[in-house]
N, C-alpha and C. Protein backbone atom coordinates (compact mmCIF):
# COMPACT_ATOMS: atom_id res chain seq x y z
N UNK A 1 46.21 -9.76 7.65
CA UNK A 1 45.64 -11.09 7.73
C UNK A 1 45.27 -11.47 9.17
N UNK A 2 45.73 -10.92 10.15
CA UNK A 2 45.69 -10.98 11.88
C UNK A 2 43.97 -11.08 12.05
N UNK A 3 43.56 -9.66 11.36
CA UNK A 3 42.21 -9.25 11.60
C UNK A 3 41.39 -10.32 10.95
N UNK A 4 41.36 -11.39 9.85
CA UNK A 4 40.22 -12.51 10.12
C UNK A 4 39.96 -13.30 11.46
N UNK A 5 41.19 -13.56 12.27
CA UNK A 5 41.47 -14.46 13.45
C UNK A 5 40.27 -13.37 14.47
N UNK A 6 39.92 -12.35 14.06
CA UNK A 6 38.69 -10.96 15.00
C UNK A 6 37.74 -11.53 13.87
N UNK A 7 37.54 -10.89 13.11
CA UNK A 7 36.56 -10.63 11.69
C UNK A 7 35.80 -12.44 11.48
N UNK A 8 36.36 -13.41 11.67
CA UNK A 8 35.54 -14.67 11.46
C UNK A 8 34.35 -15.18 12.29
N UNK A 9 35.06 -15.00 13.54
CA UNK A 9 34.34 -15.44 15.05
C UNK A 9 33.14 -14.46 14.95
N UNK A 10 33.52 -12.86 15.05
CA UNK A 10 32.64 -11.88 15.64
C UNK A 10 31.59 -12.22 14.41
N UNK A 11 31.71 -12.26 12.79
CA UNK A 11 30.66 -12.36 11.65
C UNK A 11 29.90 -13.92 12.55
N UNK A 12 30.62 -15.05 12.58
CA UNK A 12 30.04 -16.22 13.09
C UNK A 12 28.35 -15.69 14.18
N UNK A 13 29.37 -14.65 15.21
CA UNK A 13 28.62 -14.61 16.03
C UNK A 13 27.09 -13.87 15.63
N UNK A 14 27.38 -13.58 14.82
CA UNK A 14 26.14 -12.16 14.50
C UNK A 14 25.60 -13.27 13.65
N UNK A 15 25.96 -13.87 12.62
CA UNK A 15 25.04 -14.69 12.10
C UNK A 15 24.47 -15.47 12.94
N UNK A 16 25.11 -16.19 13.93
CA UNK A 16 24.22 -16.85 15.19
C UNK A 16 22.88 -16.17 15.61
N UNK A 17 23.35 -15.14 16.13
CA UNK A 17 22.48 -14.40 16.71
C UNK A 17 21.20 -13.61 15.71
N UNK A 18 21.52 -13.30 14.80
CA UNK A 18 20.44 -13.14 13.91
C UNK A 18 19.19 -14.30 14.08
N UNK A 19 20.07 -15.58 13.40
CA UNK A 19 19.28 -16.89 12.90
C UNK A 19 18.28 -17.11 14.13
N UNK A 20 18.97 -17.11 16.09
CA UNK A 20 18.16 -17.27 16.79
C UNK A 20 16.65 -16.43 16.81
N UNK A 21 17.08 -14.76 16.33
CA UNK A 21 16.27 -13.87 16.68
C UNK A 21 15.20 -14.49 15.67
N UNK A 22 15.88 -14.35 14.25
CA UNK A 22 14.63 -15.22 13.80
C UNK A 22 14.07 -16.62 13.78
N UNK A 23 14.52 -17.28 14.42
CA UNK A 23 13.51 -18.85 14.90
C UNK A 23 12.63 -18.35 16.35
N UNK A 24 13.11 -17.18 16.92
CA UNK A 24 12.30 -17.01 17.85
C UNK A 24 11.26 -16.54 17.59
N UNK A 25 11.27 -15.54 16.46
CA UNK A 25 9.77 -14.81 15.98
C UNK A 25 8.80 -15.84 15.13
N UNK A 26 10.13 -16.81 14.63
CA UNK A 26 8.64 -17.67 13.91
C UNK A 26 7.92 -18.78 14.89
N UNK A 27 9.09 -19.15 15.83
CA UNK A 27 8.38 -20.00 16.86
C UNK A 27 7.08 -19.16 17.77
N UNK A 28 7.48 -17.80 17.81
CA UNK A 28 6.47 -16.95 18.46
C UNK A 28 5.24 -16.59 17.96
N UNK A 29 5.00 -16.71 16.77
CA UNK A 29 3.79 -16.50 15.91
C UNK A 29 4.06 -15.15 15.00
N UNK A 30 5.06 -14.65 15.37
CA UNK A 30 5.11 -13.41 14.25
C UNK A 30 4.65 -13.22 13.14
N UNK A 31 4.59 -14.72 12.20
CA UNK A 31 4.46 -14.92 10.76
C UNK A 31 3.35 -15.73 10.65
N UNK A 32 1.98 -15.94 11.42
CA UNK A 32 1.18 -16.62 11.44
C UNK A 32 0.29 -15.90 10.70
N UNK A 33 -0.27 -14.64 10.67
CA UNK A 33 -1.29 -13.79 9.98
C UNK A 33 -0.57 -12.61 9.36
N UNK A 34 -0.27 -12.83 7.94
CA UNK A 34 0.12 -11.69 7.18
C UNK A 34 -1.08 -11.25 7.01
N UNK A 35 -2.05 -11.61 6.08
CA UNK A 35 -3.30 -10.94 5.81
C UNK A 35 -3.90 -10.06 6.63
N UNK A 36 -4.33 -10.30 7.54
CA UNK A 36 -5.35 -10.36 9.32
C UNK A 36 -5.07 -8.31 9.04
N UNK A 37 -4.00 -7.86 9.52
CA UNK A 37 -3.91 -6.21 9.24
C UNK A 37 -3.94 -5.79 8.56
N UNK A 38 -3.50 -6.26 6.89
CA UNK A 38 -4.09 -5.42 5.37
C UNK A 38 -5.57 -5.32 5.90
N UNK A 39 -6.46 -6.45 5.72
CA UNK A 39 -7.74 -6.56 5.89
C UNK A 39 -8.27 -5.47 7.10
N UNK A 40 -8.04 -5.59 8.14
CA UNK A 40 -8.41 -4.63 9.53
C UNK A 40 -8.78 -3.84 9.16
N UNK A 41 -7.69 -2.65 8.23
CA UNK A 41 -7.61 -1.40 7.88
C UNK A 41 -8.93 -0.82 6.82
N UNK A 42 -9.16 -1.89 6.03
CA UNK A 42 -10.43 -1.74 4.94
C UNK A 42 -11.58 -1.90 6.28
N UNK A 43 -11.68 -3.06 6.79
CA UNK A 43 -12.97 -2.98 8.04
C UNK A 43 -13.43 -1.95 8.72
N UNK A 44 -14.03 -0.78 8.40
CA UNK A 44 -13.83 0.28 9.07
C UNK A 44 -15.35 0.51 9.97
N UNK A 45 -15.33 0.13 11.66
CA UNK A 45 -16.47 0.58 11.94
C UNK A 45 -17.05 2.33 12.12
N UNK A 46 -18.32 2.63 11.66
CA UNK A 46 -17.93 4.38 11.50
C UNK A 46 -18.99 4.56 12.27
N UNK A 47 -19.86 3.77 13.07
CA UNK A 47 -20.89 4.33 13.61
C UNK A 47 -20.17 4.86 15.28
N UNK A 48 -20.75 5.78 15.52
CA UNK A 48 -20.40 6.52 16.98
C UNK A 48 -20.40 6.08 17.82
N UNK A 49 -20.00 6.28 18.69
CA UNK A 49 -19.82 5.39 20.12
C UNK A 49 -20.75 6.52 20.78
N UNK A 50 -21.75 6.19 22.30
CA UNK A 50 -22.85 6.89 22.72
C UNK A 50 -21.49 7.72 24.08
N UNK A 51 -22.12 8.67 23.87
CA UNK A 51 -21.01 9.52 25.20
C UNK A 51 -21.60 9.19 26.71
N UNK A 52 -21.13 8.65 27.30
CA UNK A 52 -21.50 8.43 28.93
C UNK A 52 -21.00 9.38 29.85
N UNK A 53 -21.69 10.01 30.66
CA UNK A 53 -21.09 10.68 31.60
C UNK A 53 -21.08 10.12 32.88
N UNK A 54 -20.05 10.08 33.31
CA UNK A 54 -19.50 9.27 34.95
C UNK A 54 -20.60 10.40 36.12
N UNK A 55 -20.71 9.89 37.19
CA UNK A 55 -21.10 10.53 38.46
C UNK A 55 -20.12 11.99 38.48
N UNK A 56 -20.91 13.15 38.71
CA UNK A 56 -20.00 13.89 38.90
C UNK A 56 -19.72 14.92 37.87
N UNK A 57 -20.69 14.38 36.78
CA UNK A 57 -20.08 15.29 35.75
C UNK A 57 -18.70 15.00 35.05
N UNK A 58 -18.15 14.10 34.98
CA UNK A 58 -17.07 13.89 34.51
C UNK A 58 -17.49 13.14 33.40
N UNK A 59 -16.73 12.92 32.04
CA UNK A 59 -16.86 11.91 30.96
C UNK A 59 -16.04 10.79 31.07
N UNK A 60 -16.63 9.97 30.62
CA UNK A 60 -16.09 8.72 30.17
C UNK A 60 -14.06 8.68 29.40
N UNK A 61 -13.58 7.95 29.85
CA UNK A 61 -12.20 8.16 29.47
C UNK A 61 -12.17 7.31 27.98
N UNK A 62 -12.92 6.58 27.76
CA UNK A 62 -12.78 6.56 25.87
C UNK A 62 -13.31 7.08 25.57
N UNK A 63 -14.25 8.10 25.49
CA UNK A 63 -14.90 9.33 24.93
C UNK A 63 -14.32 10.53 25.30
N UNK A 64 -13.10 10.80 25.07
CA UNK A 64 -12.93 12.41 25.82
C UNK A 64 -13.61 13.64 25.01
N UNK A 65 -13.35 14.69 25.58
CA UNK A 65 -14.00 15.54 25.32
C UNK A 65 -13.78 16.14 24.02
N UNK A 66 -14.46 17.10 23.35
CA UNK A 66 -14.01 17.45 21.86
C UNK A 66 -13.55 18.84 22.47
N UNK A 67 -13.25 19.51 21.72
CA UNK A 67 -12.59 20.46 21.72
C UNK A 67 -13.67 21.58 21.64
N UNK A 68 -14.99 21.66 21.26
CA UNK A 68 -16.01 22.35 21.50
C UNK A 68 -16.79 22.30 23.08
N UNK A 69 -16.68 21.36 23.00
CA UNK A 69 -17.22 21.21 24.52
C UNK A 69 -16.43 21.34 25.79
N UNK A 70 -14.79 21.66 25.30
CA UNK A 70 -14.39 22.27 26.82
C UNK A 70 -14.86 23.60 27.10
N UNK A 71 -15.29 24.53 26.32
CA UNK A 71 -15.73 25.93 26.41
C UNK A 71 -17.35 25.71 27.36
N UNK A 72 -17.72 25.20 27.45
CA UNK A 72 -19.14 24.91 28.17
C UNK A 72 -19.59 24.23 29.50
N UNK A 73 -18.65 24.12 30.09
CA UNK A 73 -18.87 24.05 31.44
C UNK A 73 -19.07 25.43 32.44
């Protein structure tokens, strides 16, 4: 029976600390757009992006190179 006088406080505390973690995410916006990322995923843009090459011969760092075209330099 010793161990509730441990076991009450420490459960107290964790439920505390839970409840804050979550008023912080809803005060933070966490739960503002459920929809918004199901939807994203169907939006799919598929047209290509144009490849730029930097001064130098180097490519563009959001276009890296494919895997065919390291053989060709």
């Amino acid at each position: 029976m010793e161990i509730l006088w441990i076991m009450i406080p420490v459960s107290l505390f964790i439920v505390l600390v839970m409840g804050g973690i979550f008023w912080w995410s809803v005060k933070s916006g966490q739960f503002d757009d459920l929809d918004g990322p199901a939807y994203r995923i169907l939006v799919d843009d598929d047209t290509p992006r144009e490849k730029t090459t930097l001064p130098g011969g180097l490519e563009d760092e959001d276009n890296p190179p494919n895997k065919s075209d390291l053989g060709r330099q």
